[in-house]
Each structure stands twice: as structure tokens, then as C-alpha cells.
N, C-alpha and C. Protein backbone atom coordinates (compact mmCIF):
# COMPACT_ATOMS: atom_id res chain seq x y z
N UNK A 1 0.82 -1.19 0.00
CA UNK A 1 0.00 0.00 0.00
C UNK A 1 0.87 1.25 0.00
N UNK A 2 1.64 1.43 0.73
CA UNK A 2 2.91 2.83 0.66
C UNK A 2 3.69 2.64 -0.78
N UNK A 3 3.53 1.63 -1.28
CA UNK A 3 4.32 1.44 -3.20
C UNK A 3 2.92 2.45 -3.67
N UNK A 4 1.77 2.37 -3.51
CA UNK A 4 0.95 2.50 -3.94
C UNK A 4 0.38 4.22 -3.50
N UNK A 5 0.59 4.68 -2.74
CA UNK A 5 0.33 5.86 -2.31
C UNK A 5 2.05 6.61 -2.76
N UNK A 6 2.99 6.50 -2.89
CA UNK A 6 3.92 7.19 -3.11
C UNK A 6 3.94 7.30 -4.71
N UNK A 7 3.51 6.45 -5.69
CA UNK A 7 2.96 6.44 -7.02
C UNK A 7 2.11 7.42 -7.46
N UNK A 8 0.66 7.41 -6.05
CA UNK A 8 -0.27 8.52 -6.59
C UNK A 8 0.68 9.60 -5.88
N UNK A 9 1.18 10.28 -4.98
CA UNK A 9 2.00 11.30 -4.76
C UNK A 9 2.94 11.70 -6.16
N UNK A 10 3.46 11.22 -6.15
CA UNK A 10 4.17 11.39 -7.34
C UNK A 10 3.61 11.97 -8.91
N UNK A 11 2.42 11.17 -8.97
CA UNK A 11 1.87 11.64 -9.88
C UNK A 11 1.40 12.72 -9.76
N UNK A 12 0.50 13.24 -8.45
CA UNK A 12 0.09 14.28 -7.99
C UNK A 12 0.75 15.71 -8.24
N UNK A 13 1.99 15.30 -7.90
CA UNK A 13 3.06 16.35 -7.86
C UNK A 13 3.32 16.55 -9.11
N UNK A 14 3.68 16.04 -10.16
CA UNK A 14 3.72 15.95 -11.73
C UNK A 14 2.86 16.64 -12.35
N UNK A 15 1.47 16.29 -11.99
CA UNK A 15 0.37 17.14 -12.69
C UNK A 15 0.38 18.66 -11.94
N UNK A 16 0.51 18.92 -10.83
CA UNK A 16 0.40 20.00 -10.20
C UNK A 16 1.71 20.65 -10.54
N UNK A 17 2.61 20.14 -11.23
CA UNK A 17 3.88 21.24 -11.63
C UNK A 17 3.54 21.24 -13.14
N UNK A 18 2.68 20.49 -13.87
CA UNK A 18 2.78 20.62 -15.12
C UNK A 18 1.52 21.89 -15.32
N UNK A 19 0.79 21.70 -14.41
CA UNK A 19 -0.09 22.80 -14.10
C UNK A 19 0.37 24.25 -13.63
N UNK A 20 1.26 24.06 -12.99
CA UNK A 20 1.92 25.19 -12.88
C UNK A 20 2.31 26.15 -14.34
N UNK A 21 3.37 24.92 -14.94
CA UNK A 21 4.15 25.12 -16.07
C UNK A 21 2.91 25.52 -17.02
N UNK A 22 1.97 25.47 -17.39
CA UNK A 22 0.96 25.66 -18.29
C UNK A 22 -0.06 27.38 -17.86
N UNK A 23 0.32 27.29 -16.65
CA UNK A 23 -0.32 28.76 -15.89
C UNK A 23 0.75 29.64 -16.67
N UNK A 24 2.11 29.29 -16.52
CA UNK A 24 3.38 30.42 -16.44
C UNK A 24 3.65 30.53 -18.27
N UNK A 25 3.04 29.28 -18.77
CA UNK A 25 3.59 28.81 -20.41
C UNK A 25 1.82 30.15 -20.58
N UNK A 26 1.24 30.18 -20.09
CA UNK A 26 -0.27 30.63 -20.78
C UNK A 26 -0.15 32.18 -20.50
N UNK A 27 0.48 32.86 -19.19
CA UNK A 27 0.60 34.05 -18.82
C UNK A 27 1.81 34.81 -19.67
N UNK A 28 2.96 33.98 -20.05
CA UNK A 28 4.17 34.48 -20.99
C UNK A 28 3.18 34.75 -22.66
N UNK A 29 2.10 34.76 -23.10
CA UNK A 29 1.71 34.38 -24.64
C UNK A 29 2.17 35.66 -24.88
N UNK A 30 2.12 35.83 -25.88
CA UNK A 30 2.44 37.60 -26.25
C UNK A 30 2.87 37.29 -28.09
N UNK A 31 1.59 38.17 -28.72
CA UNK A 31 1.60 37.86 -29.97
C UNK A 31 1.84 39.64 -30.93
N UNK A 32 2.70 39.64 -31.72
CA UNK A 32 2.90 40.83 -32.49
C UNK A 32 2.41 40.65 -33.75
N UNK A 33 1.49 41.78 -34.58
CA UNK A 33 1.03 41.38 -35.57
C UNK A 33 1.27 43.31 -35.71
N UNK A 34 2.10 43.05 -37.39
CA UNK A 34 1.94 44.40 -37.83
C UNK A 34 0.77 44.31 -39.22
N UNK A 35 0.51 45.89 -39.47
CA UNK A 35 -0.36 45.79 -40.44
C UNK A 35 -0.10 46.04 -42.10
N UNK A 36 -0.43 45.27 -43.05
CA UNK A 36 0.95 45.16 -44.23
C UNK A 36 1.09 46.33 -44.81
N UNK A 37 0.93 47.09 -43.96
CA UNK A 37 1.54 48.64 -44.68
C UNK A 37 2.46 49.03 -43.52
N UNK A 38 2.89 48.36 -42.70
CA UNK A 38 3.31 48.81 -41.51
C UNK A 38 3.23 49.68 -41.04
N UNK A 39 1.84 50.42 -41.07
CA UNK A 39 1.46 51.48 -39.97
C UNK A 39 1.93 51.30 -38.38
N UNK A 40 0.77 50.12 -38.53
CA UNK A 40 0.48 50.25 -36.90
C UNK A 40 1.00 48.14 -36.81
N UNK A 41 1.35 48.65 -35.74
CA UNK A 41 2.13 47.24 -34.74
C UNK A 41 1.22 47.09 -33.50
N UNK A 42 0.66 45.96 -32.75
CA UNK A 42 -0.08 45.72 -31.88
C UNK A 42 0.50 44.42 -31.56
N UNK A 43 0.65 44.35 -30.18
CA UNK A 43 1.29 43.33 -29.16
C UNK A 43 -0.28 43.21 -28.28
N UNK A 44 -0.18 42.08 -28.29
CA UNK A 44 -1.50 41.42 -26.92
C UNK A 44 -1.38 40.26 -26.51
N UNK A 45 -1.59 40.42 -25.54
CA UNK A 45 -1.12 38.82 -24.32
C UNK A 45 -2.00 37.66 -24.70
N UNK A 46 -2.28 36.88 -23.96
CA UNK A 46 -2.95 35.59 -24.12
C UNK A 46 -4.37 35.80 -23.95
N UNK A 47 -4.60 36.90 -23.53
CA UNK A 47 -5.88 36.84 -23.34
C UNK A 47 -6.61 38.09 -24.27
N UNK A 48 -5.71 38.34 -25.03
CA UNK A 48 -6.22 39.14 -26.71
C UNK A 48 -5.80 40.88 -26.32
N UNK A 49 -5.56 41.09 -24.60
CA UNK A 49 -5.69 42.13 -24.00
C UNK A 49 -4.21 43.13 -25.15
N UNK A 50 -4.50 44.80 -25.75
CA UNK A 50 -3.93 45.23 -26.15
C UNK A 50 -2.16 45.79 -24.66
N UNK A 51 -1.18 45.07 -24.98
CA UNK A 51 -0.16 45.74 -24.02
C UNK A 51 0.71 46.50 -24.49
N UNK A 52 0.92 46.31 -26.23
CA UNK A 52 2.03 47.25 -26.78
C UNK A 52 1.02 47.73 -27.97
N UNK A 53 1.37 49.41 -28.56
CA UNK A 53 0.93 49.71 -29.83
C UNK A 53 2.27 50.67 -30.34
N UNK A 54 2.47 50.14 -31.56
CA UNK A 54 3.25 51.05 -32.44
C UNK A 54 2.56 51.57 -33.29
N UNK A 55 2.54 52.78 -33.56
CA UNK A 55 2.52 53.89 -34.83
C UNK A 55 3.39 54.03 -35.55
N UNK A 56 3.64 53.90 -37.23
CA UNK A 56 5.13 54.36 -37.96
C UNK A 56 3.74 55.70 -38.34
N UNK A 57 5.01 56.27 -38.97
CA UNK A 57 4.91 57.43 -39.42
C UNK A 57 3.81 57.16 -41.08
N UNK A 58 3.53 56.26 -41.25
CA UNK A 58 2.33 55.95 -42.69
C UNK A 58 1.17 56.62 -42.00
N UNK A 59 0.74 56.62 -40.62
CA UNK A 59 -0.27 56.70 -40.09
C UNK A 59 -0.56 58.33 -41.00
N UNK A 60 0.23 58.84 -40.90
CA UNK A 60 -0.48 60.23 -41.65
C UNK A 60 -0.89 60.32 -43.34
N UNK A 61 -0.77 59.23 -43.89
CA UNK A 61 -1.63 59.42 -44.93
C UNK A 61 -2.99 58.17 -45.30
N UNK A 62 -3.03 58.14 -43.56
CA UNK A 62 -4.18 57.56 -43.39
C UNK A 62 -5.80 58.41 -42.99
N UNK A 63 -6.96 58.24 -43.55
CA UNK A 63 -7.90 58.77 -42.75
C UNK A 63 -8.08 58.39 -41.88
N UNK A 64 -9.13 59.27 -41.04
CA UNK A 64 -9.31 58.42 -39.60
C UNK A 64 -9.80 57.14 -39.88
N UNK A 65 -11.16 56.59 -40.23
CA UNK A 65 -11.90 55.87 -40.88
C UNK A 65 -10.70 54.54 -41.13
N UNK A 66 -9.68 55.01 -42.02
CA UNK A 66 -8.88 53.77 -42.67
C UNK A 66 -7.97 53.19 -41.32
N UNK A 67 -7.54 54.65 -40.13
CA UNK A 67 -6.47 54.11 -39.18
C UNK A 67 -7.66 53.36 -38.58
N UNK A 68 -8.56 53.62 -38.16
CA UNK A 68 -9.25 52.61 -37.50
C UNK A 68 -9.26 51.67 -37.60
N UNK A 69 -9.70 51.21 -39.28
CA UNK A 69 -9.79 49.88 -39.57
C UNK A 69 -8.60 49.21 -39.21
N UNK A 70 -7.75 49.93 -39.67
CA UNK A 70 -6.37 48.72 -39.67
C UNK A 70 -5.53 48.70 -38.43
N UNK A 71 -5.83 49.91 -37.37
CA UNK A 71 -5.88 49.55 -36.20
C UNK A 71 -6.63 48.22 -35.63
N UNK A 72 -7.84 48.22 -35.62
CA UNK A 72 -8.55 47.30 -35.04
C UNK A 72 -8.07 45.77 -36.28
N UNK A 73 -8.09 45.90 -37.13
CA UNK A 73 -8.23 44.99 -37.80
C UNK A 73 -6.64 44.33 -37.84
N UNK A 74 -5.69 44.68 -37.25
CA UNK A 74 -4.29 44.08 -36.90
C UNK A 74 -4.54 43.97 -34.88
N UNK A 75 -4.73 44.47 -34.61
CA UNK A 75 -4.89 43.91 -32.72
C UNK A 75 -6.09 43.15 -33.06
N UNK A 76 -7.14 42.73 -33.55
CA UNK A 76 -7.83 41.64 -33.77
C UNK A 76 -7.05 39.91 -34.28
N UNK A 77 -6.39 40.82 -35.00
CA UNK A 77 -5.50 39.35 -36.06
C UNK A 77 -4.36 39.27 -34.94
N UNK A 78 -4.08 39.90 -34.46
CA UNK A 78 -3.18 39.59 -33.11
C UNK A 78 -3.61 38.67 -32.24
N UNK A 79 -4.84 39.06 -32.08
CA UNK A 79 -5.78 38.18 -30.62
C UNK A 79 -5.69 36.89 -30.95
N UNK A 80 -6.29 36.77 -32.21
CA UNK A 80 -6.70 35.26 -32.80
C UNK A 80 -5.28 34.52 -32.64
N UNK A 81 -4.66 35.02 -32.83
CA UNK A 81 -3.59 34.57 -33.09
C UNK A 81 -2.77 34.07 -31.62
N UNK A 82 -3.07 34.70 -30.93
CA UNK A 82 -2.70 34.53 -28.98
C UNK A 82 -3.55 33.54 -28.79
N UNK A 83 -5.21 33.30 -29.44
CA UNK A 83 -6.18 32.88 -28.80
C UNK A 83 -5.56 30.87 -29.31
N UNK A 84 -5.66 31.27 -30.40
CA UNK A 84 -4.76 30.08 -30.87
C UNK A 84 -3.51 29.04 -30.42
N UNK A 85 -2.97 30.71 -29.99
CA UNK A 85 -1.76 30.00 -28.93
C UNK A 85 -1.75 29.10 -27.38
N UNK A 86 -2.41 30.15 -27.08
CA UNK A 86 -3.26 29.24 -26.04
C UNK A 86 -4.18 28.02 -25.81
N UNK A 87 -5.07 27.94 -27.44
CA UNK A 87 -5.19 26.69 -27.32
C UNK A 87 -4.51 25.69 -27.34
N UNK A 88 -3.36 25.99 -28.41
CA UNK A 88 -2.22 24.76 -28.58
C UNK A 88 -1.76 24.38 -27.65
N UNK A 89 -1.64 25.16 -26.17
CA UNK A 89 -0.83 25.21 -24.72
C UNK A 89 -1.84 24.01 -24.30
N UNK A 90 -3.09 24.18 -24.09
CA UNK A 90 -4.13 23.69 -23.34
C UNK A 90 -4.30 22.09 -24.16
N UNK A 91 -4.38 22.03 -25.59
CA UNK A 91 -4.49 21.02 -25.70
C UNK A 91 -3.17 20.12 -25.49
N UNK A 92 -2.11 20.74 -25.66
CA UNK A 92 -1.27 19.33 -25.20
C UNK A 92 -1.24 19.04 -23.59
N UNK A 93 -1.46 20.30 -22.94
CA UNK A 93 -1.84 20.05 -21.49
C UNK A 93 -2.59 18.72 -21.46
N UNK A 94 -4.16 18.78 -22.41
CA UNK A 94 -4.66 17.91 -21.79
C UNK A 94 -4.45 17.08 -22.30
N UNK A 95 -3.65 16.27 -23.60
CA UNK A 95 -2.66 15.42 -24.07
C UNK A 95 -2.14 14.84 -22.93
N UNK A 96 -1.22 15.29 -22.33
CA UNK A 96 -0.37 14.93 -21.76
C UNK A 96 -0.94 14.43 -20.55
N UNK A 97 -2.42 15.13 -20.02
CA UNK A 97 -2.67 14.56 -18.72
C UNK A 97 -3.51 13.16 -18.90
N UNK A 98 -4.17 13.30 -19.96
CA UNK A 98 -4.44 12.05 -20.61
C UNK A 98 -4.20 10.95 -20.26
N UNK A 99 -2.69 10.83 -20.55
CA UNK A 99 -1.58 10.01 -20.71
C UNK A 99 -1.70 9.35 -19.31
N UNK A 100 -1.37 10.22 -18.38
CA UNK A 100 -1.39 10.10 -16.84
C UNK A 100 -2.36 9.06 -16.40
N UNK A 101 -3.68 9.51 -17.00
CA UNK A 101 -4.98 8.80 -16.23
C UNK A 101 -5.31 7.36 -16.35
């Protein structure tokens, strides 16, 4: 019975650090997407949230109307792109715990 309880410990501890590792692998995401005129640059974490924006200097022969779009429409293609990342994190997570069970 102690072969047998130091097995599930063990395992315990494995999943709870791989859990860890998947908190710290999911909080590091951070995706850059510029826009193909390279106006504008947008950085956003794992959770699509905007943390960096670059402006080049194109922005001025943009209308408002057009910076918008391609504002929003590059920190959007950013998100997806984090959101993605994160799934790939999660599914081998649960790959791997799979394995375990």
C-alpha cells in the first residue's frame, strides 16, 4: 500500500507542476502582428488584452476611418492569433494529462 500511495503522490506532484508550467507557459503568450503597410504594430497577451501599440509614421496618410480599420483589424489578427496560442498550450496540457490517467 505505501508502493501504492507514493505512485499517486508522485503523480500528484507531476500534474500540479505541469499545471503550474501551463499557468506560467499561458501568462508568458504575447503575440505581435503588424499591419501590411506597416502602420500600426499591436502586441497582446494571451488573453487578446492590447499591451504594446506602435505607430510608424504611414499613419499620416491615413484617414481616420482607414487608421481605424487597420488599427482594429491588426490587434484583432493579433488576438486570434494569442487565442490560438493558447489553445495549442491547453491542448497538449490535456494530451499529456491524458496520458497520466
Amino acid at each position: 500500500m505505501n508502493e501504492a500511495m507514493d505512485a499517486l503522490e508522485a503523480r500528484v506532484h507531476r500534474q500540479l507542476n505541469r499545471m503550474r508550467d501551463l499557468a506560467d507557459q499561458m501568462a508568458a503568450v504575447r503575440v505581435r502582428e503588424t499591419s501590411p503597410d506597416g502602420a500600426v504594430t499591436a502586441v497582446v497577451d494571451g488573453n487578446g488584452a492590447l499591451v504594446d501599440l506602435e505607430l510608424s509614421g504611414a499613419i499620416t496618410k491615413l484617414s481616420p476611418a482607414e487608421f481605424e480599420r487597420i488599427l482594429v483589424s491588426t490587434a484583432a489578427s493579433a488576438a486570434r492569433r494569442a487565442f490560438a496560442e493558447r489553445g495549442a498550450l491547453v491542448t497538449s496540457f490535456n494530451e499529456e494529462v491524458a496520458e497520466y490517467a
